[in-house]
PDB file of N, CA and C in Angstrom:
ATOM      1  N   UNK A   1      29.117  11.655 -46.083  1.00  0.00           N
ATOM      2  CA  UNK A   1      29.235  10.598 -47.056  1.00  0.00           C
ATOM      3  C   UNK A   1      30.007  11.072 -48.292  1.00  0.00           C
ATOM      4  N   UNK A   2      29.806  12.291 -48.780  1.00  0.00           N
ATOM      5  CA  UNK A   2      30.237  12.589 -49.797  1.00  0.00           C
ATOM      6  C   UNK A   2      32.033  13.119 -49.499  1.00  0.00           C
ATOM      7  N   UNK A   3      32.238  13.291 -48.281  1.00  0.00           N
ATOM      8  CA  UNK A   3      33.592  13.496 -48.351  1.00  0.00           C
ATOM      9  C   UNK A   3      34.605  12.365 -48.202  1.00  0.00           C
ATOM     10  N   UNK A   4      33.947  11.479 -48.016  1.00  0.00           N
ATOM     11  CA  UNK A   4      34.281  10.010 -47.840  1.00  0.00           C
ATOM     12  C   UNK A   4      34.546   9.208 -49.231  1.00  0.00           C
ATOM     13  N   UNK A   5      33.254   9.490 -50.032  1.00  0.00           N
ATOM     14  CA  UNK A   5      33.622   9.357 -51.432  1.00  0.00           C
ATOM     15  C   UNK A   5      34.981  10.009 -52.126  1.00  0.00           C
ATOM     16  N   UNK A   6      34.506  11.077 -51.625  1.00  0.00           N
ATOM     17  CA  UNK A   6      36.019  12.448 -52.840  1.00  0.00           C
ATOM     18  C   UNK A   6      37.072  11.508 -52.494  1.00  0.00           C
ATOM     19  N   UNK A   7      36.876  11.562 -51.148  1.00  0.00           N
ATOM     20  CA  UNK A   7      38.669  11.372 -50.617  1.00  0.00           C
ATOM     21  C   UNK A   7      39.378  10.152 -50.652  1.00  0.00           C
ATOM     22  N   UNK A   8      38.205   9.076 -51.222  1.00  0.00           N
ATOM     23  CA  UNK A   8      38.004   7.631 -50.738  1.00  0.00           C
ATOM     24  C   UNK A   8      38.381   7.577 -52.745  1.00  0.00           C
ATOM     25  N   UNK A   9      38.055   8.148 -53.723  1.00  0.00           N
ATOM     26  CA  UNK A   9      38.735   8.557 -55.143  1.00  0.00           C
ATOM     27  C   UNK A   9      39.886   8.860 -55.600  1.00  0.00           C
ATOM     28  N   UNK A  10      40.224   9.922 -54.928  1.00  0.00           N
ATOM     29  CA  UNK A  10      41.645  10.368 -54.677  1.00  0.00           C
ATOM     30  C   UNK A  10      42.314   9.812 -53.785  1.00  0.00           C
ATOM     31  N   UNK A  11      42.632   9.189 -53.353  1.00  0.00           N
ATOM     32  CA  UNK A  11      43.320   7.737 -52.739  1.00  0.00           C
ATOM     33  C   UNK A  11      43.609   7.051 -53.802  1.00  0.00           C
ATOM     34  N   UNK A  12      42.731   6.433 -54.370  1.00  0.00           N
ATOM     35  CA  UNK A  12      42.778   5.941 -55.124  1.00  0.00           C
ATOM     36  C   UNK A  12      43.334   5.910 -56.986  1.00  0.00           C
ATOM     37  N   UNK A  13      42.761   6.943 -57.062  1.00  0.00           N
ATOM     38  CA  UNK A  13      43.281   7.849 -58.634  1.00  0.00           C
ATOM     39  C   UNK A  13      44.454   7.927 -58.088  1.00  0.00           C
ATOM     40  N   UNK A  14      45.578   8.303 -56.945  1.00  0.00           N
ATOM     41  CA  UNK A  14      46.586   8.625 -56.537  1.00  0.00           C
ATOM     42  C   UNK A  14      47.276   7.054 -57.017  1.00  0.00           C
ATOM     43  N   UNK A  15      47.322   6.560 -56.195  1.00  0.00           N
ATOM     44  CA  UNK A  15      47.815   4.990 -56.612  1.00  0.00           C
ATOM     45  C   UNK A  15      47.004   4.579 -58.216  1.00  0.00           C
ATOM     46  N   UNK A  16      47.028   5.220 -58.875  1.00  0.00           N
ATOM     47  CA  UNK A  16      46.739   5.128 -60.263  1.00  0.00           C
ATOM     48  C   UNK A  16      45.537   3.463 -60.083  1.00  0.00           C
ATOM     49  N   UNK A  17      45.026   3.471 -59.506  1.00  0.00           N
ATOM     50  CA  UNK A  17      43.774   2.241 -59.287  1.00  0.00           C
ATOM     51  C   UNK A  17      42.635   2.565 -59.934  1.00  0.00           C
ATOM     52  N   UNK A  18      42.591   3.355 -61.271  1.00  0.00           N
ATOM     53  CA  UNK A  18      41.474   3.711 -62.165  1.00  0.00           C
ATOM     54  C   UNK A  18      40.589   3.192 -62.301  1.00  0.00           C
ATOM     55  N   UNK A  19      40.120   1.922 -62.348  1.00  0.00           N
ATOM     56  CA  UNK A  19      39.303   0.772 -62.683  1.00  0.00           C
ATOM     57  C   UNK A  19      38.520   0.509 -61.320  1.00  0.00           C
ATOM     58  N   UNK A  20      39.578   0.103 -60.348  1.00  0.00           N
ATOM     59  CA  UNK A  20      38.882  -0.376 -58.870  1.00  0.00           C
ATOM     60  C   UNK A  20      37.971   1.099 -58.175  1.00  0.00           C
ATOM     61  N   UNK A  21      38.697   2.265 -58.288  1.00  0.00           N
ATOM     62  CA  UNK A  21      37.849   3.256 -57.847  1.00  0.00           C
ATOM     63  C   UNK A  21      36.650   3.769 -59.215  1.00  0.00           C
ATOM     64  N   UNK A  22      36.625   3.162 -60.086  1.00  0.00           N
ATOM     65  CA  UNK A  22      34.892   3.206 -60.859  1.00  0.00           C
ATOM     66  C   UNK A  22      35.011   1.484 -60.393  1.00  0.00           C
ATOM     67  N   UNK A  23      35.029   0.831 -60.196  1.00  0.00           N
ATOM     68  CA  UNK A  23      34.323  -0.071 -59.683  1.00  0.00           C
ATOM     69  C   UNK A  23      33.493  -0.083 -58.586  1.00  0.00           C
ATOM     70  N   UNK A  24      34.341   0.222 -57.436  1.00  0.00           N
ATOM     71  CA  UNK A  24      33.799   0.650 -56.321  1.00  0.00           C
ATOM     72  C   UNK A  24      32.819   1.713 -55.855  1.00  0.00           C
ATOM     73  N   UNK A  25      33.191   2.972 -56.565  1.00  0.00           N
ATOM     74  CA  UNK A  25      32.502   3.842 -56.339  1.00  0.00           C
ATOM     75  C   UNK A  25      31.439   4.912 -57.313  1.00  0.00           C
ATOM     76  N   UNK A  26      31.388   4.000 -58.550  1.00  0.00           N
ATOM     77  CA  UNK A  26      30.113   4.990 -59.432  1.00  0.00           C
ATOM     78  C   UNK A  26      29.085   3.977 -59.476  1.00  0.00           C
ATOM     79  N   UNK A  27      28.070   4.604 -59.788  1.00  0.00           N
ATOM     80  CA  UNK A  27      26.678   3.928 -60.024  1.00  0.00           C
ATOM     81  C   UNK A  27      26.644   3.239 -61.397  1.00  0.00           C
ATOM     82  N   UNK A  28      25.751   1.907 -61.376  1.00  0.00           N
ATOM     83  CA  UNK A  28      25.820   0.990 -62.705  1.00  0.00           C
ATOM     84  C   UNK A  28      25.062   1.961 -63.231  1.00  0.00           C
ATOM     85  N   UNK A  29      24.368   2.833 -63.770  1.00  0.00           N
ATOM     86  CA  UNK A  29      23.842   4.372 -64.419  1.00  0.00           C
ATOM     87  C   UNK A  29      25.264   5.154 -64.624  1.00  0.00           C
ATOM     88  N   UNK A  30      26.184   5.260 -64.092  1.00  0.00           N
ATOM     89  CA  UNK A  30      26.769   6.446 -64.033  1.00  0.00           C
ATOM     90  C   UNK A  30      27.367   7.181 -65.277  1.00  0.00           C
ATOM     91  N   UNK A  31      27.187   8.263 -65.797  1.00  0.00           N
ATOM     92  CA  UNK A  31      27.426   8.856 -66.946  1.00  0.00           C
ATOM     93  C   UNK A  31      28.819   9.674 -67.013  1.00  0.00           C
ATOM     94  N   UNK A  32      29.786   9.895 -67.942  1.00  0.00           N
ATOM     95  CA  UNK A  32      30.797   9.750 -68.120  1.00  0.00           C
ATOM     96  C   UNK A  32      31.055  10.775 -69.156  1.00  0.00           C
ATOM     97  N   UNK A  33      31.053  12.627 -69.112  1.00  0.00           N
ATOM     98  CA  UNK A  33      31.104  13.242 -70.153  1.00  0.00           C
ATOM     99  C   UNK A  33      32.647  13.841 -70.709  1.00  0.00           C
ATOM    100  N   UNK A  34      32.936  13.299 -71.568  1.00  0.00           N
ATOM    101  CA  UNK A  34      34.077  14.326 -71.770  1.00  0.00           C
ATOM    102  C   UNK A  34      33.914  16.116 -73.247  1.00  0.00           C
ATOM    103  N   UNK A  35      35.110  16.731 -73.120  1.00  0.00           N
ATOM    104  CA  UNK A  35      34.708  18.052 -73.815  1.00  0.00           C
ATOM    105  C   UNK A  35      33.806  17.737 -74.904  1.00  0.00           C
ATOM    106  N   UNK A  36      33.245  18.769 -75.356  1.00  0.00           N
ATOM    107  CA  UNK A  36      32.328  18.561 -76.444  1.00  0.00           C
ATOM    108  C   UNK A  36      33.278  18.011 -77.649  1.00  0.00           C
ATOM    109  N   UNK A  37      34.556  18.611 -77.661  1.00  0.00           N
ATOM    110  CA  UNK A  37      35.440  18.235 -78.961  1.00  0.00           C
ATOM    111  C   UNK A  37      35.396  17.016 -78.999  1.00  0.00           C
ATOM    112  N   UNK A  38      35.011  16.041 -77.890  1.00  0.00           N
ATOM    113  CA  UNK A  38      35.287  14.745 -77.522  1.00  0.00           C
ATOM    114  C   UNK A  38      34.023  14.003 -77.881  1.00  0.00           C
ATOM    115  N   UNK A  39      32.829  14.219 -78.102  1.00  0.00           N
ATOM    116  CA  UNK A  39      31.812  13.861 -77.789  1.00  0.00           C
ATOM    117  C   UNK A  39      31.762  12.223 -77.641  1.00  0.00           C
ATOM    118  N   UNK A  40      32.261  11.933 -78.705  1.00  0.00           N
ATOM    119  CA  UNK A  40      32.342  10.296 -79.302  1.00  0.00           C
ATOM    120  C   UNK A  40      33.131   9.946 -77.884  1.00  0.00           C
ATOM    121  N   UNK A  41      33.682  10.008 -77.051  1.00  0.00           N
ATOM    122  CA  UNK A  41      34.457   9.063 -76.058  1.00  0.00           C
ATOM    123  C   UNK A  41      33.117   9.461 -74.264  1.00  0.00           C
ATOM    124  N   UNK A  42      32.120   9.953 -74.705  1.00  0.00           N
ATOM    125  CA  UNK A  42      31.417  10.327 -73.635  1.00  0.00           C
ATOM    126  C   UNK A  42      30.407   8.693 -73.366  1.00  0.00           C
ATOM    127  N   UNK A  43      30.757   8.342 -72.581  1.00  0.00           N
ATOM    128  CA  UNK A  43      29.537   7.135 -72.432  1.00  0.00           C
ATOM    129  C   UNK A  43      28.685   6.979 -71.223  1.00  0.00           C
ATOM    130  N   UNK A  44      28.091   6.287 -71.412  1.00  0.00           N
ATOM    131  CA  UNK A  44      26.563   5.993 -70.086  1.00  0.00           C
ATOM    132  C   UNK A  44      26.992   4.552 -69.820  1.00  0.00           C
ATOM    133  N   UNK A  45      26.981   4.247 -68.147  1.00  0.00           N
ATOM    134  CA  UNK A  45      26.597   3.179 -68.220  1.00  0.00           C
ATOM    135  C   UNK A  45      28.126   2.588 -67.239  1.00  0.00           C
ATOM    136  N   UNK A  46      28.541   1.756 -65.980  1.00  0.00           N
ATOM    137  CA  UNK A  46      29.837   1.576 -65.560  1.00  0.00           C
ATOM    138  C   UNK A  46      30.395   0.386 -66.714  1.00  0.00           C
ATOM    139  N   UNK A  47      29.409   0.141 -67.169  1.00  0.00           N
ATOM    140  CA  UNK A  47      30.342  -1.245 -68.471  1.00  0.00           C
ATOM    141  C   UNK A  47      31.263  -0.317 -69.249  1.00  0.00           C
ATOM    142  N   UNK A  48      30.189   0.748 -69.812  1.00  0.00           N
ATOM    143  CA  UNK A  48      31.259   1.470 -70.875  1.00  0.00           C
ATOM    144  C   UNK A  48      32.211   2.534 -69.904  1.00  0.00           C
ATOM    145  N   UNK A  49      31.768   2.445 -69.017  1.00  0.00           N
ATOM    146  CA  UNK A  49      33.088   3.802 -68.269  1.00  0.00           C
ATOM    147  C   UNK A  49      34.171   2.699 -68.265  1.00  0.00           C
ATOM    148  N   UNK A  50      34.255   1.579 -67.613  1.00  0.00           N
ATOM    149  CA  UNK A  50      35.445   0.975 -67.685  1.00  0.00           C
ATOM    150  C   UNK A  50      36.151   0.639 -68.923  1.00  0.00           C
ATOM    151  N   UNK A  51      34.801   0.603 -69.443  1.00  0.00           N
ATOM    152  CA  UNK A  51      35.812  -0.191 -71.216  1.00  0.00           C
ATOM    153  C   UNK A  51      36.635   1.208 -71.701  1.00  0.00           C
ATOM    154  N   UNK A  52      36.311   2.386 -71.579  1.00  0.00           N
ATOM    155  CA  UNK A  52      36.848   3.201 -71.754  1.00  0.00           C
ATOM    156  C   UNK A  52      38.019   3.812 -70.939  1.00  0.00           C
ATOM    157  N   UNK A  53      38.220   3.225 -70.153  1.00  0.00           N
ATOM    158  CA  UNK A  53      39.535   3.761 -68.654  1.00  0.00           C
ATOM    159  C   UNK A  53      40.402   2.338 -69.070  1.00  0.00           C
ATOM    160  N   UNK A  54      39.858   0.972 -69.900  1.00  0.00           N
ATOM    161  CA  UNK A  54      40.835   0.080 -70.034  1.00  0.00           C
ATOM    162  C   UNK A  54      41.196   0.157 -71.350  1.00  0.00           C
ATOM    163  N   UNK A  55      40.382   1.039 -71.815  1.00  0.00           N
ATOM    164  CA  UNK A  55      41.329   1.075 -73.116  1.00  0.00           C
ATOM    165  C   UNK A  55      42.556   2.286 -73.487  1.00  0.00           C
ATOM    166  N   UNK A  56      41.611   3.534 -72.611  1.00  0.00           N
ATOM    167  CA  UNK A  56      42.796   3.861 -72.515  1.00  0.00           C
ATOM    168  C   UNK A  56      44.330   3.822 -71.521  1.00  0.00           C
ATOM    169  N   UNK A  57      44.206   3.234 -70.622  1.00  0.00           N
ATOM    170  CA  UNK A  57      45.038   2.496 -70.151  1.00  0.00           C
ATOM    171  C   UNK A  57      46.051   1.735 -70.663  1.00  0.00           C
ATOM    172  N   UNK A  58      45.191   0.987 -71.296  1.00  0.00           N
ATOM    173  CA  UNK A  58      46.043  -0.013 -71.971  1.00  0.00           C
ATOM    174  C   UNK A  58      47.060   0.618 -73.271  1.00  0.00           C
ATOM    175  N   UNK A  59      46.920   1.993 -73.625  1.00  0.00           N
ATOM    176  CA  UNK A  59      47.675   2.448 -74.879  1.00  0.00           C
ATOM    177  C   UNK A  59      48.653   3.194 -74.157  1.00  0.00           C
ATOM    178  N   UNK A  60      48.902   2.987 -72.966  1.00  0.00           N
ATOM    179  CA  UNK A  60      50.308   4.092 -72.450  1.00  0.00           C
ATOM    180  C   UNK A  60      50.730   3.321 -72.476  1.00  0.00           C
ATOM    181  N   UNK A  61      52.301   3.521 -72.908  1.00  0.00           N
ATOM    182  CA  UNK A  61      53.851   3.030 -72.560  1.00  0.00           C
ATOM    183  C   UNK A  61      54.309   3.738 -71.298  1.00  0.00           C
ATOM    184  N   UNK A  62      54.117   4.996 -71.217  1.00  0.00           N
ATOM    185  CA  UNK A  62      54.756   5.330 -70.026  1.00  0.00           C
ATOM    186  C   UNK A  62      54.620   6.663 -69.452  1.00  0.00           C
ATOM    187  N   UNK A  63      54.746   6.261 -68.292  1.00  0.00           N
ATOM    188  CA  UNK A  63      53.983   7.670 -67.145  1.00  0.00           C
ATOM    189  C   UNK A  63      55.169   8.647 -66.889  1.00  0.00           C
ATOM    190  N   UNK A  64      54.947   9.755 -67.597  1.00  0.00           N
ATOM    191  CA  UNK A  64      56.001  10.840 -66.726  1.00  0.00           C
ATOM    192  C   UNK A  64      55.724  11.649 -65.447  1.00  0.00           C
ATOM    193  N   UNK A  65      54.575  11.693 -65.433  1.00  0.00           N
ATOM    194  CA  UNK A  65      54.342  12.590 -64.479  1.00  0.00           C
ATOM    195  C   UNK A  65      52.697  12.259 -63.827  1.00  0.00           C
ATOM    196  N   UNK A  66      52.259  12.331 -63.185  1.00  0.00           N
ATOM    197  CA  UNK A  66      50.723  12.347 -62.136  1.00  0.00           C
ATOM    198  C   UNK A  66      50.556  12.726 -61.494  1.00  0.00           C
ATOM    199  N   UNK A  67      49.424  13.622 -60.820  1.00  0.00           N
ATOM    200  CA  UNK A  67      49.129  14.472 -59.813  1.00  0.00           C
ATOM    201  C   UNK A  67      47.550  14.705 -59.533  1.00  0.00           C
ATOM    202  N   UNK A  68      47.134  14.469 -58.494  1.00  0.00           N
ATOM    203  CA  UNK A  68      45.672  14.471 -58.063  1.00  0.00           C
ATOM    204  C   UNK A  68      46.044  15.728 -57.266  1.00  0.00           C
ATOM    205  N   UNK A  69      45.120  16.627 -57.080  1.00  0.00           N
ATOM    206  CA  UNK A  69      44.733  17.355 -56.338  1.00  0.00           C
ATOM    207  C   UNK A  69      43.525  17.188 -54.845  1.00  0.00           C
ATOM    208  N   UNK A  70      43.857  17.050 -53.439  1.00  0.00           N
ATOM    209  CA  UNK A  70      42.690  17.094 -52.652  1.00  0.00           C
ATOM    210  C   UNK A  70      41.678  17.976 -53.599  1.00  0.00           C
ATOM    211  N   UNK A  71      40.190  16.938 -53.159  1.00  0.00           N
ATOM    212  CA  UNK A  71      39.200  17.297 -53.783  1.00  0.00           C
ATOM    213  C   UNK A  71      38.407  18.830 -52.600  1.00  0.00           C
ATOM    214  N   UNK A  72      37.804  19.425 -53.973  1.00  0.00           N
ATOM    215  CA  UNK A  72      36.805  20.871 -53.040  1.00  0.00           C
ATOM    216  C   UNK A  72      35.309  20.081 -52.979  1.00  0.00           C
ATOM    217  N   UNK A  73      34.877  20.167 -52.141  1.00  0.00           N
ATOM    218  CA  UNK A  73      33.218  19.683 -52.031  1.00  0.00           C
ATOM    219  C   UNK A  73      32.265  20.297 -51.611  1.00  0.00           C
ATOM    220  N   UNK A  74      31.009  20.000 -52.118  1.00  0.00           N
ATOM    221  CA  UNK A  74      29.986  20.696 -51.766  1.00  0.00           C
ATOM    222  C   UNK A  74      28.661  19.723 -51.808  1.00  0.00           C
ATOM    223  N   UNK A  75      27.477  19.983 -51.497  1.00  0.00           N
ATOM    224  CA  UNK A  75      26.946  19.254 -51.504  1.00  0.00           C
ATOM    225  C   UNK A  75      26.591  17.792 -52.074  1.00  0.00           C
ATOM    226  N   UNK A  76      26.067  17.622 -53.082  1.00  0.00           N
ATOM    227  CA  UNK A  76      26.373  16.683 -54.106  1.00  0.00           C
ATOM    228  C   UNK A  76      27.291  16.875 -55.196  1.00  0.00           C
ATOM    229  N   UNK A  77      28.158  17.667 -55.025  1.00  0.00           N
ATOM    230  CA  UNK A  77      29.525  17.764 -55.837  1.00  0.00           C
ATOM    231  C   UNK A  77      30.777  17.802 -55.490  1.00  0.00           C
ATOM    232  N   UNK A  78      31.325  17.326 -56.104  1.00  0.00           N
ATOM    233  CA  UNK A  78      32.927  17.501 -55.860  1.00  0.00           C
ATOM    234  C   UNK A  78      34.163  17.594 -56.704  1.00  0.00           C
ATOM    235  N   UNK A  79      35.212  18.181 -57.056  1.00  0.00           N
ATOM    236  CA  UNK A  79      36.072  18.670 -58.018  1.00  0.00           C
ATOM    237  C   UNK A  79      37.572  18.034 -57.814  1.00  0.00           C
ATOM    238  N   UNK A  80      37.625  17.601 -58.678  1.00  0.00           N
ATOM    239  CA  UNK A  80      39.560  17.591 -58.572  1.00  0.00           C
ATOM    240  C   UNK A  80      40.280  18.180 -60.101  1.00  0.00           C
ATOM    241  N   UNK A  81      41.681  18.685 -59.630  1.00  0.00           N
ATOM    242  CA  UNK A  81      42.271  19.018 -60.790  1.00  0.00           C
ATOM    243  C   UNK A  81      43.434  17.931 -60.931  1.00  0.00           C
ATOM    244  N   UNK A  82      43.703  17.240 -61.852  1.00  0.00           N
ATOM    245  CA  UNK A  82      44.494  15.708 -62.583  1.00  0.00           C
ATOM    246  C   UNK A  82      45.167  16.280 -63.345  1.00  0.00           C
ATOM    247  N   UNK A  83      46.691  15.847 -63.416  1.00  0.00           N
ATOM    248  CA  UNK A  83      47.692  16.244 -64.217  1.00  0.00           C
ATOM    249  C   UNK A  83      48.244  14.857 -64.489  1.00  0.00           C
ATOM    250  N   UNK A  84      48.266  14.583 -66.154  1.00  0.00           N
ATOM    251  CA  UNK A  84      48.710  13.659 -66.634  1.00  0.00           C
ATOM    252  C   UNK A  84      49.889  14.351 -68.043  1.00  0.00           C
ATOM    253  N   UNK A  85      50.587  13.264 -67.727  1.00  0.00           N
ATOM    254  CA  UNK A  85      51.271  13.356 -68.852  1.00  0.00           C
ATOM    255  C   UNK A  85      52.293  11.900 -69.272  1.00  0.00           C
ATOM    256  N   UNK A  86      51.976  11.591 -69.929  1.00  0.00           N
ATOM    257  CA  UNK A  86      51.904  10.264 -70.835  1.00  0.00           C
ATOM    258  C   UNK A  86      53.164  10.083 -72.337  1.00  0.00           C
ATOM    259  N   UNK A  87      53.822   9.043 -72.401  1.00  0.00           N
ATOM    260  CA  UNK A  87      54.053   8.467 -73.921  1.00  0.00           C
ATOM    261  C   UNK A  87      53.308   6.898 -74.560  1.00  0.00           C
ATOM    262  N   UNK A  88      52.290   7.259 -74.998  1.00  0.00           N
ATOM    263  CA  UNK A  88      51.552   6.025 -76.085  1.00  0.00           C
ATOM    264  C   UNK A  88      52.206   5.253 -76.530  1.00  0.00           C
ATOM    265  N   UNK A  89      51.798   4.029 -76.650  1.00  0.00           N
ATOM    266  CA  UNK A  89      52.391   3.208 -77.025  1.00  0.00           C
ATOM    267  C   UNK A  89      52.989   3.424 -78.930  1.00  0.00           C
ATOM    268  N   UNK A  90      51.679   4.414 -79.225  1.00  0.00           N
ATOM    269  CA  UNK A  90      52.205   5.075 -80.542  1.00  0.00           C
ATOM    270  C   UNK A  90      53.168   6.029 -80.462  1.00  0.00           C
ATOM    271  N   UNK A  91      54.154   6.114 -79.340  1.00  0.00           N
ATOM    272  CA  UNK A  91      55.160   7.160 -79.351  1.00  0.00           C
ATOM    273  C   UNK A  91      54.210   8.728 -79.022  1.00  0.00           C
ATOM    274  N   UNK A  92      53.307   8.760 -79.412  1.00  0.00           N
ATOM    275  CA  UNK A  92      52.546   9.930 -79.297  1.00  0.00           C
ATOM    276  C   UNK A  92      52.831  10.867 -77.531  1.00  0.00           C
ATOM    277  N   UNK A  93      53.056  11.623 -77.023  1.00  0.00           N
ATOM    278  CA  UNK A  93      53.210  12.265 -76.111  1.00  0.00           C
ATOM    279  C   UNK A  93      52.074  13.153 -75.473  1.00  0.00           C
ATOM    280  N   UNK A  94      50.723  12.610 -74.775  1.00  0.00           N
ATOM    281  CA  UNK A  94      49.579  13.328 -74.452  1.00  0.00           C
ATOM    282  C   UNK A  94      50.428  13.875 -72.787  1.00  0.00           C
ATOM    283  N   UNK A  95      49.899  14.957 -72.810  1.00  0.00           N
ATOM    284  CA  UNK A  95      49.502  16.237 -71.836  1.00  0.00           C
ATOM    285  C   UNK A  95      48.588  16.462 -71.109  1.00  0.00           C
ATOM    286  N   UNK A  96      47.419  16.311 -70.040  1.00  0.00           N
ATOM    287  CA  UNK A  96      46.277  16.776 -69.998  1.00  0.00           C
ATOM    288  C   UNK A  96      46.172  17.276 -68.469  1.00  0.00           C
ATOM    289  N   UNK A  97      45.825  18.440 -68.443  1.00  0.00           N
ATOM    290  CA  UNK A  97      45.739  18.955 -67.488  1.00  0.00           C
ATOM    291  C   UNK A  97      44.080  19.660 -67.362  1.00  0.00           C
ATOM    292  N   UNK A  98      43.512  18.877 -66.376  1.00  0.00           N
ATOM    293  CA  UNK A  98      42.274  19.006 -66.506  1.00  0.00           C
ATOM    294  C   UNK A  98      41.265  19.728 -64.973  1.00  0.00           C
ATOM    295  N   UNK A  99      40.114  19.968 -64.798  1.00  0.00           N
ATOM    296  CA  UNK A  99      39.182  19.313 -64.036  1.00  0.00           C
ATOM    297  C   UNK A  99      38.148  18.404 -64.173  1.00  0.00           C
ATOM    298  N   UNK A 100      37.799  17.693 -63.316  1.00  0.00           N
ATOM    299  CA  UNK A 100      36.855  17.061 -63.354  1.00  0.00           C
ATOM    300  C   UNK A 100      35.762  17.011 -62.013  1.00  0.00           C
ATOM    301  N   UNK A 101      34.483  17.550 -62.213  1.00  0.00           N
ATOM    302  CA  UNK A 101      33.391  17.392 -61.521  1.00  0.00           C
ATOM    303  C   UNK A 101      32.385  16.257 -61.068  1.00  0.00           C
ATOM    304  N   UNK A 102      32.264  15.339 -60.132  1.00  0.00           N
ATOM    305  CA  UNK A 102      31.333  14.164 -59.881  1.00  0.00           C
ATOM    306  C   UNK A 102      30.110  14.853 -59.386  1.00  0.00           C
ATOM    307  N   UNK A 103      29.270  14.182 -59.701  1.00  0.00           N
ATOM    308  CA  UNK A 103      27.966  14.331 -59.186  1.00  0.00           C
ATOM    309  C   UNK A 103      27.860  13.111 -57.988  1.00  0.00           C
ATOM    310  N   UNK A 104      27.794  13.482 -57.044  1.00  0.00           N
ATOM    311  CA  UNK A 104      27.175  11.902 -56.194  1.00  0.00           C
ATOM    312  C   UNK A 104      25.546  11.675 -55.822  1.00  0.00           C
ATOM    313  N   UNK A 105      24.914  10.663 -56.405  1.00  0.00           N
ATOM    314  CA  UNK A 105      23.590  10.397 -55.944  1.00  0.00           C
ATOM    315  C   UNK A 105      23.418   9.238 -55.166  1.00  0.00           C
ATOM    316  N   UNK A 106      22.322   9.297 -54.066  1.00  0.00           N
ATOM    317  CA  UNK A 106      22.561   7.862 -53.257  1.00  0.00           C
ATOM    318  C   UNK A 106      23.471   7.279 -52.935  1.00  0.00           C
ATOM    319  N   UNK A 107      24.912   7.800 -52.902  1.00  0.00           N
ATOM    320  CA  UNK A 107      25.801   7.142 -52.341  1.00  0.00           C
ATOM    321  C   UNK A 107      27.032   6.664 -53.207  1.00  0.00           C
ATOM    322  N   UNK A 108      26.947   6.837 -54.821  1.00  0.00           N
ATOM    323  CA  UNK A 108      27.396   6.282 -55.676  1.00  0.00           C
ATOM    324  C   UNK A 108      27.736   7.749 -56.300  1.00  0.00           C
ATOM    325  N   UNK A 109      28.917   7.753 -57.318  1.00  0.00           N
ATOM    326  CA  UNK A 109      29.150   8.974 -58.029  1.00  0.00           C
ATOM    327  C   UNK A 109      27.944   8.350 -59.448  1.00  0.00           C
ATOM    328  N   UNK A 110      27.496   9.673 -59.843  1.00  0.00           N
ATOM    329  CA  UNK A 110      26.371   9.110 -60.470  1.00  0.00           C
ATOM    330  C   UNK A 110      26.808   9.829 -62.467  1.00  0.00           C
ATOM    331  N   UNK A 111      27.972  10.765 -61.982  1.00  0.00           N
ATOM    332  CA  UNK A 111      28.462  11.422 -63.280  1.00  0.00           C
ATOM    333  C   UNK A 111      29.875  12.016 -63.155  1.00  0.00           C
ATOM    334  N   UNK A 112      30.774  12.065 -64.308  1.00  0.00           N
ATOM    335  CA  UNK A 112      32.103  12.597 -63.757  1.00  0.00           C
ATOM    336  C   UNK A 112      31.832  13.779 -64.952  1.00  0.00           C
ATOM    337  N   UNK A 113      32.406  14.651 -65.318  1.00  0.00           N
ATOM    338  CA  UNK A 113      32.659  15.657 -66.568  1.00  0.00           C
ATOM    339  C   UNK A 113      34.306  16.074 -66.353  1.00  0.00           C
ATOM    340  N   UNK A 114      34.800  15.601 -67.603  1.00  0.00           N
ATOM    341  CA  UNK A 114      35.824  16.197 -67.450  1.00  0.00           C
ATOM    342  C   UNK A 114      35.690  18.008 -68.604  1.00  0.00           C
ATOM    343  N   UNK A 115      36.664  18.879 -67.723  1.00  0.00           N
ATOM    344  CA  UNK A 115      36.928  19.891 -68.607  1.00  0.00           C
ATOM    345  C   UNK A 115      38.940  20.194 -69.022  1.00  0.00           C
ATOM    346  N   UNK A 116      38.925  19.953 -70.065  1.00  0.00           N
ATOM    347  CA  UNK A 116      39.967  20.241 -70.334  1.00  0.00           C
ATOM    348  C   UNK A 116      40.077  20.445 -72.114  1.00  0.00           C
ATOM    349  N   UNK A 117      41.476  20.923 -72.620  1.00  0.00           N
ATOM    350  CA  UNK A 117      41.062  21.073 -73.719  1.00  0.00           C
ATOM    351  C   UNK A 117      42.496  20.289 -75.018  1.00  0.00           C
TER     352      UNK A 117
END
């Protein structure tokens, strides 16, 4: 089940479908941590994970580059490394080259953490 999930994500994150794969696949619980520097953008809950993937969404002008990595798995976990790189609609130029860890419970991803800095 759980490799079905990873891979059934990354499909998805691949075709940049951010929204439909937390729609589909996290728990209405599911918790959402980013770095500690970040704390304020960490939320609980799939209402606020999306409001937060549509908002930031909605502030790119434009995609230079994207890259999912096949996910590593293990029991109730699983990892991918995401390469973004972005121009904001504020001209601003974000970078982020990250990992991120899911937790899956019951069938649903139940937590993501991103690490990056």
């Amino acid at each position: 089940m759980i490799t079905n999930i990873a891979n059934t994500l990354v499909t998805l994150l691949r075709q940049k479908q951010f929204v439909a794969a937390q729609e589909q696949l996290f728990a209405q619980d599911a918790i959402s941590l980013e770095p500690s520097m970040y704390k304020e953008r960490s939320v609980k809950g799939l209402k606020a994970i999306l409001k937060k993937e549509k908002t930031f969404l909605s502030n790119i002008k434009h995609w230079h580059h994207f890259q999912v990595s096949d996910p590593v798995i293990s029991k109730d976990y699983f990892s991918i490394r995401m390469m973004t790189d972005v121009t904001l609609l504020t001209k601003q130029k974000v970078t982020i080259d990250e990992i991120i860890i899911y937790q899956v419970t019951n069938g649903k991803i139940s937590k993501e953490q991103f690490f990056y800095q």
